[in-house]
N, C-alpha and C. Protein backbone atom coordinates (compact mmCIF):
# COMPACT_ATOMS: atom_id res chain seq x y z
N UNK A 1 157.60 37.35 -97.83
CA UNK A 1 157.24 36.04 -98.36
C UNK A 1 156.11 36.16 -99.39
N UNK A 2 155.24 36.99 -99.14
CA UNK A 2 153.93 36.90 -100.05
C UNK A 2 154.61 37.84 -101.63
N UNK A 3 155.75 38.86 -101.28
CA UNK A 3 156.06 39.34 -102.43
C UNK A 3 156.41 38.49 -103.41
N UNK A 4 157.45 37.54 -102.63
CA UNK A 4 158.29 36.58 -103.73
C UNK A 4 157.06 35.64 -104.60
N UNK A 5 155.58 35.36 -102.95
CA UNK A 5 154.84 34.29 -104.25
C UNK A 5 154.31 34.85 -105.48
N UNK A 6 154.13 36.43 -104.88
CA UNK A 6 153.55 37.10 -106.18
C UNK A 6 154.49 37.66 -107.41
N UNK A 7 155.93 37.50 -106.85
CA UNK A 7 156.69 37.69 -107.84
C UNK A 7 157.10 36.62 -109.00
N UNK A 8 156.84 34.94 -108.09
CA UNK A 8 157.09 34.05 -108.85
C UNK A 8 156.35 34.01 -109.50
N UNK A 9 154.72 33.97 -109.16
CA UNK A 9 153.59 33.57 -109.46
C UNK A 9 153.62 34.42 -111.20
N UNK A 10 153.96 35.62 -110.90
CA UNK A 10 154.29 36.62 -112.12
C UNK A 10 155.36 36.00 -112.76
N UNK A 11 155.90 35.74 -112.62
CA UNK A 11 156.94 35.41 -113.78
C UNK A 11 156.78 34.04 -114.62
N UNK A 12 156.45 33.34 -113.76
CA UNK A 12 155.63 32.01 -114.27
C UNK A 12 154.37 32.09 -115.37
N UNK A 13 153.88 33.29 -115.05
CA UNK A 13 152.59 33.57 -115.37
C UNK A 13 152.95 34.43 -117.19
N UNK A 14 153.96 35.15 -116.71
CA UNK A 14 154.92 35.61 -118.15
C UNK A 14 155.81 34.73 -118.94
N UNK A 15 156.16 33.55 -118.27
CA UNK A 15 156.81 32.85 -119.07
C UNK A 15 155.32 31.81 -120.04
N UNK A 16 154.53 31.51 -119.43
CA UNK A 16 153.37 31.13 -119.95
C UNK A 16 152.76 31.75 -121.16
N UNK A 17 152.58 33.00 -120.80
CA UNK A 17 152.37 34.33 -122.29
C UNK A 17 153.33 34.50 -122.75
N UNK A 18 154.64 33.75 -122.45
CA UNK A 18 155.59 33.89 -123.45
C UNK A 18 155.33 33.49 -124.37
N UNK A 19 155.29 31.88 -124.18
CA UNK A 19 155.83 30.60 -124.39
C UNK A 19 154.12 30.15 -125.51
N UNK A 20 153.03 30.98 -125.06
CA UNK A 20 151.61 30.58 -125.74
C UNK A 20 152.27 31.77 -126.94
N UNK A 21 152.52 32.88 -126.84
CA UNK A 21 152.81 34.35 -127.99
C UNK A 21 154.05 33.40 -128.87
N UNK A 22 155.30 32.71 -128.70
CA UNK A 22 155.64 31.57 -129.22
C UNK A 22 155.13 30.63 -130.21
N UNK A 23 154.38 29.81 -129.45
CA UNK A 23 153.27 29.01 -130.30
C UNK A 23 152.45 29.35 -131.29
N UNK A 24 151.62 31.19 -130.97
CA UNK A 24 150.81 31.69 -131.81
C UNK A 24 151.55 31.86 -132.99
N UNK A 25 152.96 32.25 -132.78
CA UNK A 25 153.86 32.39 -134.30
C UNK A 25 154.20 31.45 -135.35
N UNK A 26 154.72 30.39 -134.31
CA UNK A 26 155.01 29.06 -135.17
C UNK A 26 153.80 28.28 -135.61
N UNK A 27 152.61 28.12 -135.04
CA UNK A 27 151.49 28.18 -135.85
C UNK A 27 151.32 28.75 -137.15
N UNK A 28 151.21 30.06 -136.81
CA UNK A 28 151.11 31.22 -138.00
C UNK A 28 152.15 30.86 -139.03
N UNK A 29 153.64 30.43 -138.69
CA UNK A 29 154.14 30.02 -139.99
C UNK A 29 153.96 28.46 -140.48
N UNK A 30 153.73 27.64 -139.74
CA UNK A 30 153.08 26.52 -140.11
C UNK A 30 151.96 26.66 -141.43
N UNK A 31 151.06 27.43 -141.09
CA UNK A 31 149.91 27.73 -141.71
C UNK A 31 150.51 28.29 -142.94
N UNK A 32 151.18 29.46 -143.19
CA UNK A 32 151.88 30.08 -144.14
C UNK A 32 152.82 29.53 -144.92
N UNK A 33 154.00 28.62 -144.20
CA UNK A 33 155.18 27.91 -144.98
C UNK A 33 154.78 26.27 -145.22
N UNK A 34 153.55 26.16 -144.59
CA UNK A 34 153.36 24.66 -145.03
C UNK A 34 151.87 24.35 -145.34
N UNK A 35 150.77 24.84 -145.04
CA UNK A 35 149.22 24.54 -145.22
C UNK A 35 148.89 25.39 -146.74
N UNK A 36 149.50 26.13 -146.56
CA UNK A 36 149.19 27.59 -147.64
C UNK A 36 149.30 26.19 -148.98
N UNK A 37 150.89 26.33 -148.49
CA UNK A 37 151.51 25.92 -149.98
C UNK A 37 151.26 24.87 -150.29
N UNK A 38 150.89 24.20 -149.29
CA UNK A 38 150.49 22.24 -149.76
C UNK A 38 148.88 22.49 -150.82
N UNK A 39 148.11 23.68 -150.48
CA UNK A 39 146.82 23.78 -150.67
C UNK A 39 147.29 24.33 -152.50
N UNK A 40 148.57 25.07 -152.51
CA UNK A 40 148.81 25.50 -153.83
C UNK A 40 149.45 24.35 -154.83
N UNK A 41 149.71 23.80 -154.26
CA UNK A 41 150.68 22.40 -154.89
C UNK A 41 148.96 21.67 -155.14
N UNK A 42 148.28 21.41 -154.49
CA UNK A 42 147.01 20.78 -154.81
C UNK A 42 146.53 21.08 -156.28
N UNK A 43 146.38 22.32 -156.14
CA UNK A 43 145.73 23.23 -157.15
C UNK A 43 146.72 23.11 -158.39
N UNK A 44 148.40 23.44 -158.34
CA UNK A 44 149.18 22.86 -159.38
C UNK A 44 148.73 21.62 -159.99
N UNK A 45 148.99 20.46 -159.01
CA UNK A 45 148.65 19.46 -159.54
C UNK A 45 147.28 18.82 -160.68
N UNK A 46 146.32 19.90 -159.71
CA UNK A 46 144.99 19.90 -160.47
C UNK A 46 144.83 20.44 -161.86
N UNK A 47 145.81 21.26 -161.86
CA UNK A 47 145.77 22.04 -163.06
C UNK A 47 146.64 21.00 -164.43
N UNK A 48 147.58 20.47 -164.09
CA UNK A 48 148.41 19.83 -165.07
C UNK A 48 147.46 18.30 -164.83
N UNK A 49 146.59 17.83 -164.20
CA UNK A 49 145.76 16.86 -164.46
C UNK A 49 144.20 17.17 -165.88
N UNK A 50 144.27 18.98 -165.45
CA UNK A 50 143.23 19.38 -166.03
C UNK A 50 143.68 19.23 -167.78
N UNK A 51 145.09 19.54 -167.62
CA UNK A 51 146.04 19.82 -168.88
C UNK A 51 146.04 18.66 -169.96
N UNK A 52 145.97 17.22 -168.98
CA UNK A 52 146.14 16.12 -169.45
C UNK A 52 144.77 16.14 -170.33
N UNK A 53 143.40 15.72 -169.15
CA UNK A 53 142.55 15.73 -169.60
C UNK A 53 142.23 16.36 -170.98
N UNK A 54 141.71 17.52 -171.02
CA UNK A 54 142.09 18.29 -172.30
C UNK A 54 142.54 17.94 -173.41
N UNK A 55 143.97 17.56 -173.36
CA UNK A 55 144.65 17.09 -174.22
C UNK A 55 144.18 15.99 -174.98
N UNK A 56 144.16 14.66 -173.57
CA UNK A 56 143.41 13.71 -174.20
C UNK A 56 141.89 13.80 -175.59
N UNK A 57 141.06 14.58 -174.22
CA UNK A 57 139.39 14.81 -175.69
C UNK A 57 140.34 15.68 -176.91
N UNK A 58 141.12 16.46 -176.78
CA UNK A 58 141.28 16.77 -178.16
C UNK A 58 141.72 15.95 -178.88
N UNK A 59 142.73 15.48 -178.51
CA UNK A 59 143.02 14.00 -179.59
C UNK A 59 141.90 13.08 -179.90
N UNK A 60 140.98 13.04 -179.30
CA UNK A 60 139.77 12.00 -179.68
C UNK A 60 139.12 12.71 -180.23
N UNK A 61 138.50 13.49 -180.56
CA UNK A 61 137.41 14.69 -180.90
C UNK A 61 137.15 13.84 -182.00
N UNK A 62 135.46 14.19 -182.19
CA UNK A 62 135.07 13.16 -183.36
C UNK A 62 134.13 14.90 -184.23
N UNK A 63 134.13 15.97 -183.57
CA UNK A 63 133.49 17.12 -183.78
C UNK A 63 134.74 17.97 -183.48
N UNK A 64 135.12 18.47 -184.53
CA UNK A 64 136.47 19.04 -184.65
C UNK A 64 136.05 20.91 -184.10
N UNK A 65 134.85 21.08 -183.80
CA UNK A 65 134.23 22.29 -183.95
C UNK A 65 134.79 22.90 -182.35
N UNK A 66 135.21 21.85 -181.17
CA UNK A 66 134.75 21.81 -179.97
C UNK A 66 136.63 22.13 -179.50
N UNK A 67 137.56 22.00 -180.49
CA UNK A 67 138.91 22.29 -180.44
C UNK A 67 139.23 23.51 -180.18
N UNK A 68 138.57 24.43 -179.91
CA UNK A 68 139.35 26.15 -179.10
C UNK A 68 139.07 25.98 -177.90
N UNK A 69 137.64 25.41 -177.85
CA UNK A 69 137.29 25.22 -176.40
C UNK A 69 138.28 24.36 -175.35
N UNK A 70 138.55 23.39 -176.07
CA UNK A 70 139.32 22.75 -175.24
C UNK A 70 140.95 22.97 -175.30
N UNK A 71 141.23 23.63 -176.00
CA UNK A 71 142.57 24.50 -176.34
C UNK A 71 142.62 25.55 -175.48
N UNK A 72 141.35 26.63 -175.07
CA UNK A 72 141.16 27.28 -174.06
C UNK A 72 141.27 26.98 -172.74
N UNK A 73 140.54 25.56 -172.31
CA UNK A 73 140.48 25.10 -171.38
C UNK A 73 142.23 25.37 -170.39
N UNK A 74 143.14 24.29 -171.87
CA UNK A 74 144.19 24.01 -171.38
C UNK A 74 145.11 25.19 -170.96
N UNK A 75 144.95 26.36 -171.62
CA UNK A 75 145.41 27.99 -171.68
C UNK A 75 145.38 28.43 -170.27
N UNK A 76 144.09 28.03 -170.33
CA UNK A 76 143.41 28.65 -168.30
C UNK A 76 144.10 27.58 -167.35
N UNK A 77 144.59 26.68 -167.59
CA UNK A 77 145.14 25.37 -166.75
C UNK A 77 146.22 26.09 -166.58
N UNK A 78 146.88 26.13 -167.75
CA UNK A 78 148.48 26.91 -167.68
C UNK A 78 148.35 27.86 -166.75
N UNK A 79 147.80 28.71 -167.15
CA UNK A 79 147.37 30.06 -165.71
C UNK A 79 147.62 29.52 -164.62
N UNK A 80 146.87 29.24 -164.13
CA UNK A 80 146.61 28.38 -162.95
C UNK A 80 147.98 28.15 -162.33
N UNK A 81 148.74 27.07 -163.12
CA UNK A 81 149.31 26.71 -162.90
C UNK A 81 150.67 27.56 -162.44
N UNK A 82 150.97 28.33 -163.81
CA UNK A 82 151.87 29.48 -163.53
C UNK A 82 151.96 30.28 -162.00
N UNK A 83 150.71 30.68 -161.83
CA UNK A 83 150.47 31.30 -160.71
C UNK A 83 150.71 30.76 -159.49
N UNK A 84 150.00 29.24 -159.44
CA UNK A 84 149.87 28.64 -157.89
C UNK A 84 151.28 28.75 -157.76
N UNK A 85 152.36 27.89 -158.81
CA UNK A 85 153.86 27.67 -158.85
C UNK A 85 154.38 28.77 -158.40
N UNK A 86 154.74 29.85 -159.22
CA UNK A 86 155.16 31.23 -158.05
C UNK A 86 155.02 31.23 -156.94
N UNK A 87 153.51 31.07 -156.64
CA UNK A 87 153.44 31.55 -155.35
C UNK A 87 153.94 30.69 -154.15
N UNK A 88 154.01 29.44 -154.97
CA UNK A 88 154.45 28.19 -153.85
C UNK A 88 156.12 28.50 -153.94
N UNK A 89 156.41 29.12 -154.95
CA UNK A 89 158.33 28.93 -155.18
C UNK A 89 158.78 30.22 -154.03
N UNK A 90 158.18 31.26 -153.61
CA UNK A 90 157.98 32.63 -152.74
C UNK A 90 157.84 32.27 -151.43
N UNK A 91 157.58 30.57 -151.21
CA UNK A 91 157.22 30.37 -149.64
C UNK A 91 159.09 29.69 -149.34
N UNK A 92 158.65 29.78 -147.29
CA UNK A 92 159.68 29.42 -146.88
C UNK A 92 160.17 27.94 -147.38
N UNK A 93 160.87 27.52 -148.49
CA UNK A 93 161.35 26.31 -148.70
C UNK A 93 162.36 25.79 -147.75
N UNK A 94 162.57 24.36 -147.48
CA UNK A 94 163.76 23.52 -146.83
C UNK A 94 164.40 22.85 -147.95
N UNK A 95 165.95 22.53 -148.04
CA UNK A 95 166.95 22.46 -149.09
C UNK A 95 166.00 21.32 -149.39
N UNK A 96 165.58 20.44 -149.19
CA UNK A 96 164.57 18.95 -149.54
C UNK A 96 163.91 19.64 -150.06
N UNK A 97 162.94 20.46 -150.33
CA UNK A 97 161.87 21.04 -151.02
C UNK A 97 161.94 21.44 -152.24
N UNK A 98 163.42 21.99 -151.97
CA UNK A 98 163.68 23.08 -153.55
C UNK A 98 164.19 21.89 -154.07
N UNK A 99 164.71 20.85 -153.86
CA UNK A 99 165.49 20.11 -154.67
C UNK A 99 164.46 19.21 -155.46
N UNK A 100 163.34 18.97 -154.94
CA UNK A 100 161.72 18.07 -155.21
C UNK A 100 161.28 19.29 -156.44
N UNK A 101 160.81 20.22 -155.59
CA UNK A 101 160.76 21.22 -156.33
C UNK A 101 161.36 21.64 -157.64
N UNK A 102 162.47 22.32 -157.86
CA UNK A 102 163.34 21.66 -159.40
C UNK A 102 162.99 20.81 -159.94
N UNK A 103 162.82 19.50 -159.51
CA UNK A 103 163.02 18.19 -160.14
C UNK A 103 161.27 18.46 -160.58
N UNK A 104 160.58 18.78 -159.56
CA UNK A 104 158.76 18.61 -160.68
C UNK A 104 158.90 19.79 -161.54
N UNK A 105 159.69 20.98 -161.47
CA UNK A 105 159.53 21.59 -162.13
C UNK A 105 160.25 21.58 -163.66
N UNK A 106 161.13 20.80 -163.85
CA UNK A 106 161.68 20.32 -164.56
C UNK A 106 160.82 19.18 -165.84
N UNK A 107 160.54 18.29 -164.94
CA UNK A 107 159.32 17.32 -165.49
C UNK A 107 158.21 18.41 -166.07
N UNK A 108 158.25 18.85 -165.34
CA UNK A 108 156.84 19.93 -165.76
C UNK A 108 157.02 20.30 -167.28
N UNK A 109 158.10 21.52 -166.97
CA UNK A 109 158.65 22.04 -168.16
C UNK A 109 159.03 20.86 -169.31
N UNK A 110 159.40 20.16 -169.27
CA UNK A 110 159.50 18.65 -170.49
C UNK A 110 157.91 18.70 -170.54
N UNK A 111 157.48 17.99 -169.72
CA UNK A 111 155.54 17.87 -170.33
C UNK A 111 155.46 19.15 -171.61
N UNK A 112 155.41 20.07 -170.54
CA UNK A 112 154.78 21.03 -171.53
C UNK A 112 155.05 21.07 -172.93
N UNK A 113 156.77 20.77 -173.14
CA UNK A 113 157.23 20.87 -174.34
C UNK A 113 156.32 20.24 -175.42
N UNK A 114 156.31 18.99 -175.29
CA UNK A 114 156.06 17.63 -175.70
C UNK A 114 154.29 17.99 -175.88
N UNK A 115 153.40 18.80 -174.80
CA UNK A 115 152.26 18.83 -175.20
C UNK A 115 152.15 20.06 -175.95
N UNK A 116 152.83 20.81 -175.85
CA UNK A 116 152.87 21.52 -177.00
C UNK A 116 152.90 21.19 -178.42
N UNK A 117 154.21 20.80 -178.53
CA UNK A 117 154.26 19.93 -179.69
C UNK A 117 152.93 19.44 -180.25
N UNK A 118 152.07 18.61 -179.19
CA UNK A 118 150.92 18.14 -179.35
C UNK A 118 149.91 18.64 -179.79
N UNK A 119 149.92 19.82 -179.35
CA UNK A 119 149.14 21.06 -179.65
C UNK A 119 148.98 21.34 -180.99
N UNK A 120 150.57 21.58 -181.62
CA UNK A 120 150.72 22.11 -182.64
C UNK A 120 150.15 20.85 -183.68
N UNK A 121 150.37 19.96 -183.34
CA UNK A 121 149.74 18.67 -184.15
C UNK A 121 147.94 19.02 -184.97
N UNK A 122 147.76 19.40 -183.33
CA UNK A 122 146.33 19.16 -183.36
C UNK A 122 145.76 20.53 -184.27
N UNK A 123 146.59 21.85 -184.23
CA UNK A 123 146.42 22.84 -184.92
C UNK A 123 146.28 23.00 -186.24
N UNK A 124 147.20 21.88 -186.90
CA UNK A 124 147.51 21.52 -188.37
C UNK A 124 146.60 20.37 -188.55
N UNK A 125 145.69 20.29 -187.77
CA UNK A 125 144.19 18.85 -188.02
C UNK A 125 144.42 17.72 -188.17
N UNK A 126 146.10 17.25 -187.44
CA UNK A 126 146.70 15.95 -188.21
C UNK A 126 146.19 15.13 -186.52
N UNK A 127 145.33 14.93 -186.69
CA UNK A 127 144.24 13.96 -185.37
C UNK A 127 144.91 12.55 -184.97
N UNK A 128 145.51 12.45 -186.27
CA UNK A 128 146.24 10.88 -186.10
C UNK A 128 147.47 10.69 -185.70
N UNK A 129 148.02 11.87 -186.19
CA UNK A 129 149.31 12.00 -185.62
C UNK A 129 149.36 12.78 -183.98
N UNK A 130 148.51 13.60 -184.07
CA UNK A 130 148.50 13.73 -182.42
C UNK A 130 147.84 12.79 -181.53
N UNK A 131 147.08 11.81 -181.95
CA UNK A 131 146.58 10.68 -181.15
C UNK A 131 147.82 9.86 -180.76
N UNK A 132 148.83 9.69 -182.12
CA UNK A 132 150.08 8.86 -181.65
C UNK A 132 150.78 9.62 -180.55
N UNK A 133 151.58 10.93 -180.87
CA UNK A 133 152.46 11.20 -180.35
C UNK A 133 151.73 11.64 -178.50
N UNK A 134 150.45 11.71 -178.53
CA UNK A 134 150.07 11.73 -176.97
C UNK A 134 150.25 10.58 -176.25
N UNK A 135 150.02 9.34 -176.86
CA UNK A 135 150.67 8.23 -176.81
C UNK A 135 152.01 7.84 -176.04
N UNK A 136 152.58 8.55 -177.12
CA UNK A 136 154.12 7.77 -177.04
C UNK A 136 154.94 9.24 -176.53
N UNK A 137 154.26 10.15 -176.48
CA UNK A 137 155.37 11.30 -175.79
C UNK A 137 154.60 11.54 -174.33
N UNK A 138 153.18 12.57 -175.03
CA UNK A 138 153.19 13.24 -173.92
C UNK A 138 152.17 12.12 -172.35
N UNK A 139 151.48 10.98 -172.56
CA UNK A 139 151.36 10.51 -171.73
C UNK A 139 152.75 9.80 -170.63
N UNK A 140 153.36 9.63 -171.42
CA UNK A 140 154.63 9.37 -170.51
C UNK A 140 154.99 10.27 -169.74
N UNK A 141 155.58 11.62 -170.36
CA UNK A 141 155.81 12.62 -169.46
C UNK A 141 154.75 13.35 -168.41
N UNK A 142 154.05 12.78 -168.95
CA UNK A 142 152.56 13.25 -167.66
C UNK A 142 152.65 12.35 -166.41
N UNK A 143 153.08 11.29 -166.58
CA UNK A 143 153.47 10.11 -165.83
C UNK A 143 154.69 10.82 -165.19
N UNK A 144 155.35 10.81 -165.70
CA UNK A 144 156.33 11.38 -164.53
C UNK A 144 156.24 12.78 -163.62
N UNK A 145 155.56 13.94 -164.49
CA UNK A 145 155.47 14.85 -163.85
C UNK A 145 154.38 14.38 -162.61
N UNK A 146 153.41 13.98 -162.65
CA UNK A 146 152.79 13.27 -161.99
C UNK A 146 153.45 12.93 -160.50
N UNK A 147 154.42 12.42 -160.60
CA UNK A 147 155.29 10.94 -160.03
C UNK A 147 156.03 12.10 -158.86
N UNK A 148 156.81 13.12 -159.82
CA UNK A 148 157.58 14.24 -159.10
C UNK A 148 156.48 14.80 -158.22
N UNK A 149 155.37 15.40 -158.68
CA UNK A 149 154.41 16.12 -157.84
C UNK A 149 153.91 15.37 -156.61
N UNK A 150 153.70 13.75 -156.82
CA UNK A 150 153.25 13.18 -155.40
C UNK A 150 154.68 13.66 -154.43
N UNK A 151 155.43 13.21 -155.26
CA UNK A 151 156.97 13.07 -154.19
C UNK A 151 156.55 14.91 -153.29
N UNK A 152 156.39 15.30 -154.04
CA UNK A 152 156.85 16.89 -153.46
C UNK A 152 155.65 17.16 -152.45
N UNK A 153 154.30 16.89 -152.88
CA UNK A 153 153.25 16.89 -151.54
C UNK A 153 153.03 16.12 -150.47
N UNK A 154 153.87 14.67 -151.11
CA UNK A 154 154.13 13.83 -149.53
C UNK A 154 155.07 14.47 -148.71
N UNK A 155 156.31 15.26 -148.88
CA UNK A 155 157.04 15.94 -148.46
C UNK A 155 156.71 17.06 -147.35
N UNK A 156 155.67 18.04 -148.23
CA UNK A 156 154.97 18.71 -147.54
C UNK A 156 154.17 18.88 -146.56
N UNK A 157 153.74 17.49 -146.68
CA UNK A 157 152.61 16.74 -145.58
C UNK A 157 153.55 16.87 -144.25
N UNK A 158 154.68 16.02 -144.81
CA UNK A 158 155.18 15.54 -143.61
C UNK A 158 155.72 16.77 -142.46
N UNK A 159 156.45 17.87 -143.86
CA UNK A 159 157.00 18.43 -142.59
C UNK A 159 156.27 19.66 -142.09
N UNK A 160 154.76 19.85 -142.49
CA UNK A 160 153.31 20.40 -142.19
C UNK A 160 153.41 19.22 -140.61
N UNK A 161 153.22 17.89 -140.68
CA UNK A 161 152.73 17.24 -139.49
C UNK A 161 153.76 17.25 -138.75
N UNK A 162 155.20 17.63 -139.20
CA UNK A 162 156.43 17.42 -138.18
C UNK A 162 156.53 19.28 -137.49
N UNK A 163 156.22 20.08 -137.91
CA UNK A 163 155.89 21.29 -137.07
C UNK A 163 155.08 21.14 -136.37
N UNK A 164 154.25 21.18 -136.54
CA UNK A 164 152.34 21.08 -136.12
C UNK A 164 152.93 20.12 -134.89
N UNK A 165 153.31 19.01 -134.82
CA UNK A 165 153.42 18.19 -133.53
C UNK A 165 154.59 18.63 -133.08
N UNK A 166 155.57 19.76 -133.63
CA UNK A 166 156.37 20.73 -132.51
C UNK A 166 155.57 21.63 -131.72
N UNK A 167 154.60 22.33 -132.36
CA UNK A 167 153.76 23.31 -131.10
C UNK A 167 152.89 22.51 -130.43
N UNK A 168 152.54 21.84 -130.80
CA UNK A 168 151.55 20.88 -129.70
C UNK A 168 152.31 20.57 -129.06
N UNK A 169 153.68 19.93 -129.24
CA UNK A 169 154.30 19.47 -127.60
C UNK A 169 154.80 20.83 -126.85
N UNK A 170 155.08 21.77 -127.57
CA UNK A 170 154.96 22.95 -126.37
C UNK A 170 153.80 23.68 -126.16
N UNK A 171 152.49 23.76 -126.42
CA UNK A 171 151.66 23.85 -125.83
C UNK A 171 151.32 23.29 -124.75
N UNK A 172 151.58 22.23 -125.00
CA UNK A 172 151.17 21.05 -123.63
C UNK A 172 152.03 20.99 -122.87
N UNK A 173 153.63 21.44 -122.98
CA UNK A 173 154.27 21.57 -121.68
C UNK A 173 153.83 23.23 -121.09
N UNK A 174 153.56 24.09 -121.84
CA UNK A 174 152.91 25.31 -121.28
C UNK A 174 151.50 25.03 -120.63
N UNK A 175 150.80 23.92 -121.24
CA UNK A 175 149.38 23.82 -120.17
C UNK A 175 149.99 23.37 -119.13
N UNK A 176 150.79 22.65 -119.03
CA UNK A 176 151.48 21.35 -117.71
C UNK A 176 152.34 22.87 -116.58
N UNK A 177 152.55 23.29 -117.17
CA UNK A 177 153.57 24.91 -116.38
C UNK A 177 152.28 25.32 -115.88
N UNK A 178 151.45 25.88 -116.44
CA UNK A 178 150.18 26.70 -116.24
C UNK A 178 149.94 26.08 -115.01
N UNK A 179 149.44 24.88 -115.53
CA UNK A 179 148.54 23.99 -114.36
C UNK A 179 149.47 23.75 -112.78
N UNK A 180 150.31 23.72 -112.70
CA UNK A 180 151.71 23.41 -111.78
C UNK A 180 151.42 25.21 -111.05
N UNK A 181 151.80 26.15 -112.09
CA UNK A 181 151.77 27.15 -111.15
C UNK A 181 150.04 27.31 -110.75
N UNK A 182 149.16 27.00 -111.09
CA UNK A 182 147.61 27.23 -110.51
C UNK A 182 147.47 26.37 -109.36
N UNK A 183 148.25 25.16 -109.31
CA UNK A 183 147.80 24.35 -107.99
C UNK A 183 148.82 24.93 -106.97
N UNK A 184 150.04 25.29 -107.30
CA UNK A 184 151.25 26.11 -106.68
C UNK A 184 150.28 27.51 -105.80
N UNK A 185 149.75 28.08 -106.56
CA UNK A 185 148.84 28.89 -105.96
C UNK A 185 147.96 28.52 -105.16
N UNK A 186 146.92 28.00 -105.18
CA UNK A 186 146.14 26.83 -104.35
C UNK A 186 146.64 26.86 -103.01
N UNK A 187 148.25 25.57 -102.97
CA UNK A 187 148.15 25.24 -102.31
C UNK A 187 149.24 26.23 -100.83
């Protein structure tokens, strides 16, 4: 009789270090396929906000002297951007993701065109004509890329909080096991 309690007691006790060595994983990819990348999508976003900005003072510039700098600025944004994007396109995606995904990256790629263009405006010193066409091109398309990027980090959120409250409910049926076999012992 005392073998079997110590045999149950053991196995209970292994299904527990199963079931926690479990949790430690799906955590770990939680953190990796969804915290990582929401934190890189941040940083995307920040970067094509930085892009805008930029853009904007150059079209206003009343000191034409201050135009590499902020031509630079936008150079290092691109970086940024390039990079976080890879690294977010390399994580575990769900068919919803890549399809969000495409679609901002798409918007993206149009922005850029269009602020390019803008660019080139501003290269040839025509101030007036790139004040219009930021206007009428590339603030629009900033607007949408914009629009795509919320869509794709509310996404992320969610299914960051829809894992995350999968291991918590098996944690807590592994504390509830734990606790069952400790009073099992007890009593």
């Amino acid at each position: 009789l005392e073998f079997r309690r110590v045999l149950f007691r053991s196995s209970v006790a292994g299904l527990g270090l199963l079931g926690l060595n479990q949790s430690n994983e799906t955590l770990r990819l939680v953190n990796e396929d969804r915290l990582i990348p929401l934190r890189d999508l941040s940083t995307v976003q920040e970067s094509m906000q930085e892009m805008q900005l930029q853009s904007t003072k150059l079209a206003y510039l009343i000191d034409q002297k201050h135009v590499k700098e902020h031509f630079d600025q936008i150079m290092k944004a691109d970086k940024v951007f390039n990079e976080k994007w890879l690294k977010y396109k390399a994580t575990n995606l769900t068919q919803e993701e890549a399809e969000l995904a495409n679609r901002f990256f798409s918007q993206a790629e149009s922005y850029m065109q269009v602020r390019n263009q803008f660019l080139n405006l501003i290269g040839n010193n025509d101030f007036a004509a790139a004040r219009n066409y930021l206007q009428k091109e590339v603030d629009p398309k900033f607007g949408q890329v914009l629009s795509a990027m919320t869509g794709l980090l509310e996404l992320q959120a969610t299914i960051a909080q829809s894992e995350y409250g999968g291991v918590a409910s098996m944690l807590k049926l592994i504390s509830t096991a734990i606790t069952a076999v400790i009073l099992f012992a007890i009593c």
